[in-house]
PDB file of N, CA and C in Angstrom:
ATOM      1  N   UNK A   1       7.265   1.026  -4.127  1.00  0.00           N
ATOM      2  CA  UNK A   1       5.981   1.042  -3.469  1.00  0.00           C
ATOM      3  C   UNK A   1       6.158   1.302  -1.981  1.00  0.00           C
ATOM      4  N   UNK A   2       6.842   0.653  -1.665  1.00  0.00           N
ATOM      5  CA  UNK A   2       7.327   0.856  -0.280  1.00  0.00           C
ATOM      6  C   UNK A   2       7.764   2.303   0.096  1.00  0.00           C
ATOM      7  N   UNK A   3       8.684   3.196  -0.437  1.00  0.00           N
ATOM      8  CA  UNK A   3       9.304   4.120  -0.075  1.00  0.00           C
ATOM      9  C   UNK A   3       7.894   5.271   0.190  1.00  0.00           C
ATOM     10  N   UNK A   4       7.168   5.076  -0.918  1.00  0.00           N
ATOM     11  CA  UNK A   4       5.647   5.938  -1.037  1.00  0.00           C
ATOM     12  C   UNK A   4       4.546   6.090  -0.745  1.00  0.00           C
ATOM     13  N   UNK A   5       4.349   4.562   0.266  1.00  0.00           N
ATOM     14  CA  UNK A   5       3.511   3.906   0.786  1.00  0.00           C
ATOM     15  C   UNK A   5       2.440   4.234  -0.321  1.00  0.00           C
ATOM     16  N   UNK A   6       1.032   4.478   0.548  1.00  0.00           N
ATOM     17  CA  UNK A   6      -0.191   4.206  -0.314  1.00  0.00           C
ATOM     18  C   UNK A   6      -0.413   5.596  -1.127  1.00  0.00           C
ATOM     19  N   UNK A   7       0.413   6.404  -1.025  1.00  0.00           N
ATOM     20  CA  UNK A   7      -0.033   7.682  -1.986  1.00  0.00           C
ATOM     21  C   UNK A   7       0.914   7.476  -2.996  1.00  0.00           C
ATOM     22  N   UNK A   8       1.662   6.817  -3.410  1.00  0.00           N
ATOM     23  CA  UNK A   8       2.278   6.268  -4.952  1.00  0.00           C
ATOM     24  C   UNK A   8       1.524   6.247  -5.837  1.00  0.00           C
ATOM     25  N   UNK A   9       1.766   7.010  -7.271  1.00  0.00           N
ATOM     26  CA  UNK A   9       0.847   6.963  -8.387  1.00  0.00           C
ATOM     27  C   UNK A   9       1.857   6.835  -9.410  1.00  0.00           C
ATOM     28  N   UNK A  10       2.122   6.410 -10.229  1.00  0.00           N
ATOM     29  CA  UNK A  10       2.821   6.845 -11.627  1.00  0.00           C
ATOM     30  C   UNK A  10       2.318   5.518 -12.619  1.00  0.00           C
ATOM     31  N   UNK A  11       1.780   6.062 -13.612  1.00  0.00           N
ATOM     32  CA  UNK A  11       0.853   4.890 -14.702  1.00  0.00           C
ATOM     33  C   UNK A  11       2.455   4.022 -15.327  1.00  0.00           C
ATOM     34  N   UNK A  12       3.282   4.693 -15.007  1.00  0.00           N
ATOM     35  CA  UNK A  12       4.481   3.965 -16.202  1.00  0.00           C
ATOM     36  C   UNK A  12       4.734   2.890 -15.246  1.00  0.00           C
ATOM     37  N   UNK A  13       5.100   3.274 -13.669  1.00  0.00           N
ATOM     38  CA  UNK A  13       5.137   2.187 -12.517  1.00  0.00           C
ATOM     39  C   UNK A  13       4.461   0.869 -12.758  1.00  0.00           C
ATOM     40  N   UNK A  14       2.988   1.437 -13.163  1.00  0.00           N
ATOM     41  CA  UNK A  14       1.791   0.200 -12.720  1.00  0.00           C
ATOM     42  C   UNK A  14       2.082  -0.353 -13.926  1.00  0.00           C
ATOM     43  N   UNK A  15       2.268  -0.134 -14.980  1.00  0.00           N
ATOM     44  CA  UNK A  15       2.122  -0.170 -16.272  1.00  0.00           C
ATOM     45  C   UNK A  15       3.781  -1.612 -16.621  1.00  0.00           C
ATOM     46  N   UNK A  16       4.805  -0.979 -15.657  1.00  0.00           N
ATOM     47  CA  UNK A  16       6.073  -1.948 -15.921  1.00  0.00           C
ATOM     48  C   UNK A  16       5.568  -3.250 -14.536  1.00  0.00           C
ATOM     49  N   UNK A  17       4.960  -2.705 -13.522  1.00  0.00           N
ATOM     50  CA  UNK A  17       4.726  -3.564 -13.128  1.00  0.00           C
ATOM     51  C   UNK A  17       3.947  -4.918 -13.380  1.00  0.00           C
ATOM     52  N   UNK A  18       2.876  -4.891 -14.430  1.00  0.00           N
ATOM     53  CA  UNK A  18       1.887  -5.137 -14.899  1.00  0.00           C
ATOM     54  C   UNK A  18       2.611  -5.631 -15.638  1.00  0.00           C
ATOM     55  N   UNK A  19       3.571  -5.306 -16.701  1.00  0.00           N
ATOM     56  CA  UNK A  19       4.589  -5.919 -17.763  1.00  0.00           C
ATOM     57  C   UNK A  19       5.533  -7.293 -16.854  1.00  0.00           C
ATOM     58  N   UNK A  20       6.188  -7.108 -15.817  1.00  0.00           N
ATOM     59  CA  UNK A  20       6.839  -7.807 -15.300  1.00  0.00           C
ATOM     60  C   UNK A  20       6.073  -9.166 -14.767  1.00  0.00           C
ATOM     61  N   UNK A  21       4.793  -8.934 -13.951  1.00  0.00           N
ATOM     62  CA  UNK A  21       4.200 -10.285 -13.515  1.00  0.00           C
ATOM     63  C   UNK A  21       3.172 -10.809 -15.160  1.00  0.00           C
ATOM     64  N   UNK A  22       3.422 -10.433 -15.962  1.00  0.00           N
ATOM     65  CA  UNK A  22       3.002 -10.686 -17.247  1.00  0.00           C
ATOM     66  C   UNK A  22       3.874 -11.969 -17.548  1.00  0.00           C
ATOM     67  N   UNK A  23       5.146 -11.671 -17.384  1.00  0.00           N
ATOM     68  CA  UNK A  23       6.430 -12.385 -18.064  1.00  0.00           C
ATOM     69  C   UNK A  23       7.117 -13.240 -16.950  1.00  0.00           C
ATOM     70  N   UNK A  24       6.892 -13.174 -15.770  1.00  0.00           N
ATOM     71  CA  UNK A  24       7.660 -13.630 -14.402  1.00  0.00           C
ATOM     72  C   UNK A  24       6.640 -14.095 -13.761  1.00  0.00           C
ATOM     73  N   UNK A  25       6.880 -15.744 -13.862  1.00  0.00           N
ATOM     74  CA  UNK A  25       5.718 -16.756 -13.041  1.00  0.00           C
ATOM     75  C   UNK A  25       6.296 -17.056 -11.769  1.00  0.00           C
ATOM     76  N   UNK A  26       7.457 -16.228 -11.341  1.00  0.00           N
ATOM     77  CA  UNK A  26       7.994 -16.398 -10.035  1.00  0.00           C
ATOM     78  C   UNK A  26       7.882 -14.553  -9.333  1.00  0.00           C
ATOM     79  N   UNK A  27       7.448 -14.050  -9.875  1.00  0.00           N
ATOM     80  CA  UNK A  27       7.173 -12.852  -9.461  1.00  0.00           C
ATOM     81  C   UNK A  27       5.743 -12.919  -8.997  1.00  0.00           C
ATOM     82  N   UNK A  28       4.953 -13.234 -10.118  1.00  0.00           N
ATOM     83  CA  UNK A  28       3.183 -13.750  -9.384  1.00  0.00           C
ATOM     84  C   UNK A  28       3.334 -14.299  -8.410  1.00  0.00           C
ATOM     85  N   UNK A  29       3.875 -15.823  -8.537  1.00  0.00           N
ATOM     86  CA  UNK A  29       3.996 -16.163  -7.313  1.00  0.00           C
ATOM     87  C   UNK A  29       4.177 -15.915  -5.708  1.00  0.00           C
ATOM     88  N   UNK A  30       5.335 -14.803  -6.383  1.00  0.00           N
ATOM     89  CA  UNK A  30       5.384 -14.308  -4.494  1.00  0.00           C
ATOM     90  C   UNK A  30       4.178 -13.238  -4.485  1.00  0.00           C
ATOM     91  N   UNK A  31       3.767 -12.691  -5.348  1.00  0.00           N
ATOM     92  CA  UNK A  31       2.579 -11.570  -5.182  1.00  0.00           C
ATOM     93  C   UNK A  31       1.174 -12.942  -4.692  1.00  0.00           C
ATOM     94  N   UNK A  32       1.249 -13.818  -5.265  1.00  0.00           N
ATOM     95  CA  UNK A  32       0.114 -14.810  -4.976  1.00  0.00           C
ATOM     96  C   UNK A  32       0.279 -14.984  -3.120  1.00  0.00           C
ATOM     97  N   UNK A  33       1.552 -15.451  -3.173  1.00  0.00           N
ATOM     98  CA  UNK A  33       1.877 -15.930  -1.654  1.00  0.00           C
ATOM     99  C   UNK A  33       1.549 -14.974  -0.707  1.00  0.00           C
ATOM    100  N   UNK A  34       1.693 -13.695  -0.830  1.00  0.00           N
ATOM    101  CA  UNK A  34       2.168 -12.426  -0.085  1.00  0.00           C
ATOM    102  C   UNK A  34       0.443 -12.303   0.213  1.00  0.00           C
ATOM    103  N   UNK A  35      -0.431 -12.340  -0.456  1.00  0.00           N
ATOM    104  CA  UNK A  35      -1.934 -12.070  -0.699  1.00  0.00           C
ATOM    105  C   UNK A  35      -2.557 -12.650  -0.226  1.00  0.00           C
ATOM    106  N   UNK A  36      -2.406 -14.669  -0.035  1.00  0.00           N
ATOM    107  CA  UNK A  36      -2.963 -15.103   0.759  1.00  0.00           C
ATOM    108  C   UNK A  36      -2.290 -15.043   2.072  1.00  0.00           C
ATOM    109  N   UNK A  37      -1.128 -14.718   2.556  1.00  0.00           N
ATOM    110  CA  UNK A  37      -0.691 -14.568   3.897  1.00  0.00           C
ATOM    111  C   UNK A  37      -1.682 -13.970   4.668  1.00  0.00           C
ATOM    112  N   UNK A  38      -1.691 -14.781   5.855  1.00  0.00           N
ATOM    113  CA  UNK A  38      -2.367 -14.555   6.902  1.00  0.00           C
ATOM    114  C   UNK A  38      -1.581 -12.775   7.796  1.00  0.00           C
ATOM    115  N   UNK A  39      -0.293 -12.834   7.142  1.00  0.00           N
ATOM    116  CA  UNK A  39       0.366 -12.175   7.911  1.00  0.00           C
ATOM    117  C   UNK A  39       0.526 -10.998   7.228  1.00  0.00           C
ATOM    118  N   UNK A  40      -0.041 -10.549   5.873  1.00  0.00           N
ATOM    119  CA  UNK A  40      -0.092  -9.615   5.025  1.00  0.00           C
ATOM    120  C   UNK A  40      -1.438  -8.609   5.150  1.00  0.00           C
ATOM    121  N   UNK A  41      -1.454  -7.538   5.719  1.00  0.00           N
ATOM    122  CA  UNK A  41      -2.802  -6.225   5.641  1.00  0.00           C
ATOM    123  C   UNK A  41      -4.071  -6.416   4.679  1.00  0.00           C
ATOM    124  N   UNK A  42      -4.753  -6.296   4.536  1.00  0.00           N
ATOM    125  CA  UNK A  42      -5.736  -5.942   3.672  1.00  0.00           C
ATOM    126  C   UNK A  42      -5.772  -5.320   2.960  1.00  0.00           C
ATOM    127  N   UNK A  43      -5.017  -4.108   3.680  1.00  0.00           N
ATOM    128  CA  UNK A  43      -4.808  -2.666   2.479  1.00  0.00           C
ATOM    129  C   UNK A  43      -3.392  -2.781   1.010  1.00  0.00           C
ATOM    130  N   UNK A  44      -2.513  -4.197   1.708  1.00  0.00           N
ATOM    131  CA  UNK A  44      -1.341  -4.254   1.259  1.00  0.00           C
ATOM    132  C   UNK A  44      -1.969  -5.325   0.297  1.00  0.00           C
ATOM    133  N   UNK A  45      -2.733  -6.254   0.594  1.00  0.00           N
ATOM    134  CA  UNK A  45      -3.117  -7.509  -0.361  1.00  0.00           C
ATOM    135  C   UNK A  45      -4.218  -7.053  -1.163  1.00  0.00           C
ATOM    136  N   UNK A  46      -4.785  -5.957  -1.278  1.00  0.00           N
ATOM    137  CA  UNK A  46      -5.729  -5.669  -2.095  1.00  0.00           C
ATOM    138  C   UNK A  46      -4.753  -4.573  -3.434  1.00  0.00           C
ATOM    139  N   UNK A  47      -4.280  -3.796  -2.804  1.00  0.00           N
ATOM    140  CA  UNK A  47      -3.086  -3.192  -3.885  1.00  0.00           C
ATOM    141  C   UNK A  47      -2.235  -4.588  -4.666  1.00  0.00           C
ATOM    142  N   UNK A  48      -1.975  -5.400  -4.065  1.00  0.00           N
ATOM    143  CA  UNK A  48      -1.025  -6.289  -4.843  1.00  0.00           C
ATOM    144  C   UNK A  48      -1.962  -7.074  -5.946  1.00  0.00           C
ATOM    145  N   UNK A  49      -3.356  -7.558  -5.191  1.00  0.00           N
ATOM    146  CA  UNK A  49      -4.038  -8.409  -5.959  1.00  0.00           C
ATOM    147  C   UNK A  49      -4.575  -7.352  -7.222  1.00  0.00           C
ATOM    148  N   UNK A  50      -4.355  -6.049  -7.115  1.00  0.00           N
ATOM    149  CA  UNK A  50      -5.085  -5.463  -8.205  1.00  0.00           C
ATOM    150  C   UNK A  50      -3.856  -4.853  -9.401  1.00  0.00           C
ATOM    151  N   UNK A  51      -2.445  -5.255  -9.084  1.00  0.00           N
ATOM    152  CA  UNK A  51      -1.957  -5.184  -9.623  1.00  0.00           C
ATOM    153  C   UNK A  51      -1.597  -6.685 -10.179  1.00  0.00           C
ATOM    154  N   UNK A  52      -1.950  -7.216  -9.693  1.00  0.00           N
ATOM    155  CA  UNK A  52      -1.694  -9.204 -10.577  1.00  0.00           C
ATOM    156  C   UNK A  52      -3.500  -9.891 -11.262  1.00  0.00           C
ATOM    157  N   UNK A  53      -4.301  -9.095 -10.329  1.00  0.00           N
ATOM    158  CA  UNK A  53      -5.014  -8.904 -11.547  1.00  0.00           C
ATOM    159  C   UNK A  53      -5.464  -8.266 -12.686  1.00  0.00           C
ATOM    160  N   UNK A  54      -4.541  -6.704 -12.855  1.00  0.00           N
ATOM    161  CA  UNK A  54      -4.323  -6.465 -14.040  1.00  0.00           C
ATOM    162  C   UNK A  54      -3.268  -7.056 -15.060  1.00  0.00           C
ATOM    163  N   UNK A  55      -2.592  -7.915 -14.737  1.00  0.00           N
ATOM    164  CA  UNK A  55      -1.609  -8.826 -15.265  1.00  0.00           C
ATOM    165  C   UNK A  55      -1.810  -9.932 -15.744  1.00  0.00           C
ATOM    166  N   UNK A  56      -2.746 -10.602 -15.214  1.00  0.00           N
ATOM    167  CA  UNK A  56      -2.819 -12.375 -15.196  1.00  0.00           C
ATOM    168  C   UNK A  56      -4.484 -12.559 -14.253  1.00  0.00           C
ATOM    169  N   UNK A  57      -4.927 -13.733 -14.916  1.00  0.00           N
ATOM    170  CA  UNK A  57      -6.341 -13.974 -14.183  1.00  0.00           C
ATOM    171  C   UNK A  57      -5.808 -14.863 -12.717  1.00  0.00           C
ATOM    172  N   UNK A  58      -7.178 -14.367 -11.796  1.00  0.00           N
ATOM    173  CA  UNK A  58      -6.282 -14.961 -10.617  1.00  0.00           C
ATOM    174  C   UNK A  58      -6.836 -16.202 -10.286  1.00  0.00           C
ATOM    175  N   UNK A  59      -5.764 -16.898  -9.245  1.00  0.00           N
ATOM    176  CA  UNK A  59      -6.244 -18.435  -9.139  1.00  0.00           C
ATOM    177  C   UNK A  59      -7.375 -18.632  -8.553  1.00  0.00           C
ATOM    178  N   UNK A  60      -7.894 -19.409  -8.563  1.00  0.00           N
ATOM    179  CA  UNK A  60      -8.711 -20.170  -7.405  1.00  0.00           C
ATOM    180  C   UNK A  60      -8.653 -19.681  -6.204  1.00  0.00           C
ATOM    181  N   UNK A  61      -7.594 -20.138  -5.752  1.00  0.00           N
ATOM    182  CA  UNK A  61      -6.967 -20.092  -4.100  1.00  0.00           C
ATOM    183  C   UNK A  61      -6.896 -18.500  -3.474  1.00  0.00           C
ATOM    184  N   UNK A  62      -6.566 -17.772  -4.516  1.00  0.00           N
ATOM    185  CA  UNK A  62      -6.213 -16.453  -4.158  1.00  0.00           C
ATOM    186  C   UNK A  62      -7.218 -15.532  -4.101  1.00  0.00           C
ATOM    187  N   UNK A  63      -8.265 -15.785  -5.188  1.00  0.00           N
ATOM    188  CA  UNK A  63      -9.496 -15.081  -4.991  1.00  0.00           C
ATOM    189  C   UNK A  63     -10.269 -15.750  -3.635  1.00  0.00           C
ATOM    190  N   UNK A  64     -10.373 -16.827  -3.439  1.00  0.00           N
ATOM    191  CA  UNK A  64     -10.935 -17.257  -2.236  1.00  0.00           C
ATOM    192  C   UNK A  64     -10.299 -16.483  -0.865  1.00  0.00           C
ATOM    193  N   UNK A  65      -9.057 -16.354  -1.177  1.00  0.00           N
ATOM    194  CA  UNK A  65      -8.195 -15.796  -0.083  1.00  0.00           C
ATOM    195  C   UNK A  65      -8.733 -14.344  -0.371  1.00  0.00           C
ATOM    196  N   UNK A  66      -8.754 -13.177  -1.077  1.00  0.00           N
ATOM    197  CA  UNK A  66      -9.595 -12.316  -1.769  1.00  0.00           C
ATOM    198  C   UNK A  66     -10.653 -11.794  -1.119  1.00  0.00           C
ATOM    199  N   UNK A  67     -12.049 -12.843  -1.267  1.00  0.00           N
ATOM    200  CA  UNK A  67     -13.442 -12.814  -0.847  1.00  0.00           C
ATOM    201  C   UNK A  67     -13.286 -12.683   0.992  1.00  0.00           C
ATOM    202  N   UNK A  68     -12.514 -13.802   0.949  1.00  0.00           N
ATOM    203  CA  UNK A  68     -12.567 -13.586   2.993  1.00  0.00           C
ATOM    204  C   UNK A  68     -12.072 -12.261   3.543  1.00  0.00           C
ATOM    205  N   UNK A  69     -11.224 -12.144   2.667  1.00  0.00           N
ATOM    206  CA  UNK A  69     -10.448 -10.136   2.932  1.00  0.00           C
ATOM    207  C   UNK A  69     -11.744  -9.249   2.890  1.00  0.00           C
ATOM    208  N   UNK A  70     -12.541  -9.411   1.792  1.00  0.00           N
ATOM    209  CA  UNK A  70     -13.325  -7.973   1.673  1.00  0.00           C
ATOM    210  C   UNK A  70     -14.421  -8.367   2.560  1.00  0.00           C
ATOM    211  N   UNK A  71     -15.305  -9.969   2.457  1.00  0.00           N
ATOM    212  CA  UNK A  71     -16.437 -10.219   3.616  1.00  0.00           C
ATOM    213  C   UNK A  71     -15.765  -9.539   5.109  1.00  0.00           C
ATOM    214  N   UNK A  72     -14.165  -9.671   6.081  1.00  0.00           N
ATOM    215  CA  UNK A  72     -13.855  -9.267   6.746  1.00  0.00           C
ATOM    216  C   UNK A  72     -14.149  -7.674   6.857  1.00  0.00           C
ATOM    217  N   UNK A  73     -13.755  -6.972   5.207  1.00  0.00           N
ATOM    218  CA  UNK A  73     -13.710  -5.536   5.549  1.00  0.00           C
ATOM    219  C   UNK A  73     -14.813  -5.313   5.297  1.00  0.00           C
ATOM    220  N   UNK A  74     -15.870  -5.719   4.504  1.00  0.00           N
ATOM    221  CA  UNK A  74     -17.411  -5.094   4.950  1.00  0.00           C
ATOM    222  C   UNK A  74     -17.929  -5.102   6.102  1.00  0.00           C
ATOM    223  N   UNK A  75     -17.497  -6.143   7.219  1.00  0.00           N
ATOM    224  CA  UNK A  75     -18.379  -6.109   8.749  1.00  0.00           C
ATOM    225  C   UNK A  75     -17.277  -4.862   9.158  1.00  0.00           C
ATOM    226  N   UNK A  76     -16.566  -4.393   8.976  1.00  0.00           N
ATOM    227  CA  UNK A  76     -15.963  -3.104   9.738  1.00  0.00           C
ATOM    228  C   UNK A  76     -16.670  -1.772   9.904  1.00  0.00           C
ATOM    229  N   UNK A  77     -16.828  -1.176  10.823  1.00  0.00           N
ATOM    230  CA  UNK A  77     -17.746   0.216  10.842  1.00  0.00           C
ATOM    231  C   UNK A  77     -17.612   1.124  10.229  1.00  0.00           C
ATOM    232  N   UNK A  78     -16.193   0.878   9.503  1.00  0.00           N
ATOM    233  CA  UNK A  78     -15.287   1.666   8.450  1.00  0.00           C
ATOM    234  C   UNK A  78     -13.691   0.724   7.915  1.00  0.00           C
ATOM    235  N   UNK A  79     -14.537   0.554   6.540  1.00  0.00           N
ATOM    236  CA  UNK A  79     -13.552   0.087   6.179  1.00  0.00           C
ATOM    237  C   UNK A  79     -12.071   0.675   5.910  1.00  0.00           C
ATOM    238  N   UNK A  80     -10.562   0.115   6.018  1.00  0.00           N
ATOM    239  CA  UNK A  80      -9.824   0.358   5.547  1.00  0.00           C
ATOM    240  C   UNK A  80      -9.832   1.084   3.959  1.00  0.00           C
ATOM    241  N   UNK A  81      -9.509   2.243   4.226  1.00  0.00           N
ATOM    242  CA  UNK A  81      -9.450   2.924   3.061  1.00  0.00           C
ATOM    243  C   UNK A  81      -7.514   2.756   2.499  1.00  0.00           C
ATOM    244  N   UNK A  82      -7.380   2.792   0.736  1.00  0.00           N
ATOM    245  CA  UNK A  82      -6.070   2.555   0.473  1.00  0.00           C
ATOM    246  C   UNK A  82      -6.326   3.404  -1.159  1.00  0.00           C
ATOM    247  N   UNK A  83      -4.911   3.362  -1.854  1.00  0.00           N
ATOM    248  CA  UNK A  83      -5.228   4.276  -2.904  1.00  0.00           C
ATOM    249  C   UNK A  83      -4.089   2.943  -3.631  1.00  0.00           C
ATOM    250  N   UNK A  84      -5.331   3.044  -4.867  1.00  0.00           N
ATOM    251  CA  UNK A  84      -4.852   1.821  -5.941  1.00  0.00           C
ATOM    252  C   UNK A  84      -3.761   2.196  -6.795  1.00  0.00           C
ATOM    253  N   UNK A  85      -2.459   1.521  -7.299  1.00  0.00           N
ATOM    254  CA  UNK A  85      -1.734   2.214  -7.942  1.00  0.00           C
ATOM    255  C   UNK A  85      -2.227   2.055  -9.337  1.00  0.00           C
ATOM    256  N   UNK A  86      -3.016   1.216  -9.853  1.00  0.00           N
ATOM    257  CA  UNK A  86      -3.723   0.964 -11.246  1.00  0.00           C
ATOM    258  C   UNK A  86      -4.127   2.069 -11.433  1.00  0.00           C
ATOM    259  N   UNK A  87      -5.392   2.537 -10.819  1.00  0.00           N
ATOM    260  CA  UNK A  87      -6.350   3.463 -11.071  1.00  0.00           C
ATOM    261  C   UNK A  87      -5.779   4.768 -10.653  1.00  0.00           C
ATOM    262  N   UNK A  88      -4.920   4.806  -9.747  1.00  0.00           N
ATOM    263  CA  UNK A  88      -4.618   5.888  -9.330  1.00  0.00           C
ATOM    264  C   UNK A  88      -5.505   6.219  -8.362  1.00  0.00           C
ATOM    265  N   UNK A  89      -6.660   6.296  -7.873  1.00  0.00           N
ATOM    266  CA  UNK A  89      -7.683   6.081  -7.360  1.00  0.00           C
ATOM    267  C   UNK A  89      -7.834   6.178  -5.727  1.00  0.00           C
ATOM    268  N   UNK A  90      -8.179   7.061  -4.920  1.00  0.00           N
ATOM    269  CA  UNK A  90      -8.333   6.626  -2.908  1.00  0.00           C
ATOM    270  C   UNK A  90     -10.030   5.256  -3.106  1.00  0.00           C
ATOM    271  N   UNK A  91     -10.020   4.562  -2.727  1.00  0.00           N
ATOM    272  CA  UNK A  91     -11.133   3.913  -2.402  1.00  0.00           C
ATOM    273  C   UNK A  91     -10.902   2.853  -1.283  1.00  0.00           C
ATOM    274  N   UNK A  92     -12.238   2.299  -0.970  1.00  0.00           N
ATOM    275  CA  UNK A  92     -12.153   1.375   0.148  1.00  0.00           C
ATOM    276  C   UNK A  92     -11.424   0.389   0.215  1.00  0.00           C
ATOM    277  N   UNK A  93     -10.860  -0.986   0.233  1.00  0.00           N
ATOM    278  CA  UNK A  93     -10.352  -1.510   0.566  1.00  0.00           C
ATOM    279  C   UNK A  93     -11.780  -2.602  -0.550  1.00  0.00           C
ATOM    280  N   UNK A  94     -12.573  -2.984   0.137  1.00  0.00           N
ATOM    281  CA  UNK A  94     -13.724  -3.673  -0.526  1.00  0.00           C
ATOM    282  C   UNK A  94     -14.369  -3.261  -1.410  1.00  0.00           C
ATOM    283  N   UNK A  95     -14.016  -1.878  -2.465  1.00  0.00           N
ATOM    284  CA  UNK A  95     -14.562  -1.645  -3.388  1.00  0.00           C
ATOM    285  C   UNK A  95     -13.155  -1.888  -4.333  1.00  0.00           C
ATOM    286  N   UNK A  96     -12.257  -1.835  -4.077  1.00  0.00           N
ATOM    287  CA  UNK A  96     -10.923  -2.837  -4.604  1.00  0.00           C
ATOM    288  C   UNK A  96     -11.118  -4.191  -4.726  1.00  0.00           C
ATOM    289  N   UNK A  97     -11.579  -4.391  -4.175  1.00  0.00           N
ATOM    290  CA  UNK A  97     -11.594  -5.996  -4.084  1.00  0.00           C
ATOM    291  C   UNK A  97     -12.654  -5.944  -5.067  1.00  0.00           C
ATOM    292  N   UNK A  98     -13.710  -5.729  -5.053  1.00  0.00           N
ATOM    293  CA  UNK A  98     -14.668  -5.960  -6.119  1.00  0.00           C
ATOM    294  C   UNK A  98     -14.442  -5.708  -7.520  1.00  0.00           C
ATOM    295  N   UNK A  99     -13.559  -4.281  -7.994  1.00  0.00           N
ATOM    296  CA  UNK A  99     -13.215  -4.151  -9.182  1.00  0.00           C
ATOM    297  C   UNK A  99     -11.736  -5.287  -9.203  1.00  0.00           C
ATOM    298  N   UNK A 100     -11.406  -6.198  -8.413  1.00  0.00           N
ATOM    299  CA  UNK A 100      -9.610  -6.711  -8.934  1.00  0.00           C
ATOM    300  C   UNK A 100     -10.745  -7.869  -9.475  1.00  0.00           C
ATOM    301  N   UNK A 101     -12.038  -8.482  -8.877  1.00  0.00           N
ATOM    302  CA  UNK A 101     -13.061  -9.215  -9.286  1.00  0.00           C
ATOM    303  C   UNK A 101     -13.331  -9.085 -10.364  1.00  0.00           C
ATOM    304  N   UNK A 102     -13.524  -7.748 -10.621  1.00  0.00           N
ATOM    305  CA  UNK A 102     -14.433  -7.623 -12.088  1.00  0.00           C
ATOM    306  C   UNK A 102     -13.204  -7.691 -13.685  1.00  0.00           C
ATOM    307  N   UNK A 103     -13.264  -8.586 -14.606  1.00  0.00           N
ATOM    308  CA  UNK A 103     -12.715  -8.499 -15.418  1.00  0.00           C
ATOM    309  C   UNK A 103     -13.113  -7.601 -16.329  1.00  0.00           C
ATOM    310  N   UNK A 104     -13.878  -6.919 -16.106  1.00  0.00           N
ATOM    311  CA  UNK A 104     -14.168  -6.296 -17.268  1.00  0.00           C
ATOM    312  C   UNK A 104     -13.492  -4.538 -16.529  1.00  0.00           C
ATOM    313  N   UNK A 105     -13.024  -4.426 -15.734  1.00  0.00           N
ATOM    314  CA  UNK A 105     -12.422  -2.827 -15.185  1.00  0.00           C
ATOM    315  C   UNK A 105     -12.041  -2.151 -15.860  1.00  0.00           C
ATOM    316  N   UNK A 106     -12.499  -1.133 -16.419  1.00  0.00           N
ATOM    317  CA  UNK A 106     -11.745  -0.295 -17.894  1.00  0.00           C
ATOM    318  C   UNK A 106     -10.635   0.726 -17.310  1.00  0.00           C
ATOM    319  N   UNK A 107     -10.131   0.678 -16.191  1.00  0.00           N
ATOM    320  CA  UNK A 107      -9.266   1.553 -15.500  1.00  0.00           C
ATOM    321  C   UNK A 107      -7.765   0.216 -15.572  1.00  0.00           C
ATOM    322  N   UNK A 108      -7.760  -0.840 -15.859  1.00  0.00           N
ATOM    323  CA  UNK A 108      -6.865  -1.805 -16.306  1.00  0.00           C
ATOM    324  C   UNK A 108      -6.414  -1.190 -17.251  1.00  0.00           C
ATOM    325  N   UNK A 109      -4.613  -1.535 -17.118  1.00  0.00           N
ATOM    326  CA  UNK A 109      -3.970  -0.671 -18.164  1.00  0.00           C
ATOM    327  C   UNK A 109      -3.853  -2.387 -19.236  1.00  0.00           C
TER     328      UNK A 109
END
């Protein structure tokens, strides 16, 4: 993810990734931790949260951490735009956040 930054796409990627925090409650974890960090982007915690919420339902804590991210990026005059590795997808930053919300996303592998 890193090497490709936000234009990374490959469904087999999202797809093993999605397999791994499936099976690794210490892998969520640091994706949990990394998401509520104060010290983690918006654009970086909304890609992660939409890859752990295609994996696993999210906590409490993290969606709360979540909601304050996107209320932040809606008062922006322009939100942070990022490209989802789930969907493959360019969108806002807060229209991410709303589908990692929605359980029902049919773009979830």
């Amino acid at each position: 993810m890193a090497a490709w930054s936000d234009t990374y796409f490959d469904p087999q990627f999202a797809r093993a990734v999605i397999r791994r925090l499936r099976r690794d409650a210490s892998a969520r974890t640091q994706l949990e931790t990394s998401i509520t960090s104060g010290q983690t982007p918006d654009t970086s915690a909304a890609l992660r949260a939409s890859l752990l919420a295609a994996a696993y339902p999210l906590k409490q804590h993290v969606a709360e951490a979540l909601a304050l991210r996107r209320q932040k990026q809606v008062l922006l005059p322009a939100p942070d735009m990022t490209h989802d590795y789930v969907s493959g997808t360019d969108l806002p930053v807060p229209l991410l956040l709303l589908r990692v919300f929605d359980p029902g996303d049919p773009a979830s592998p």
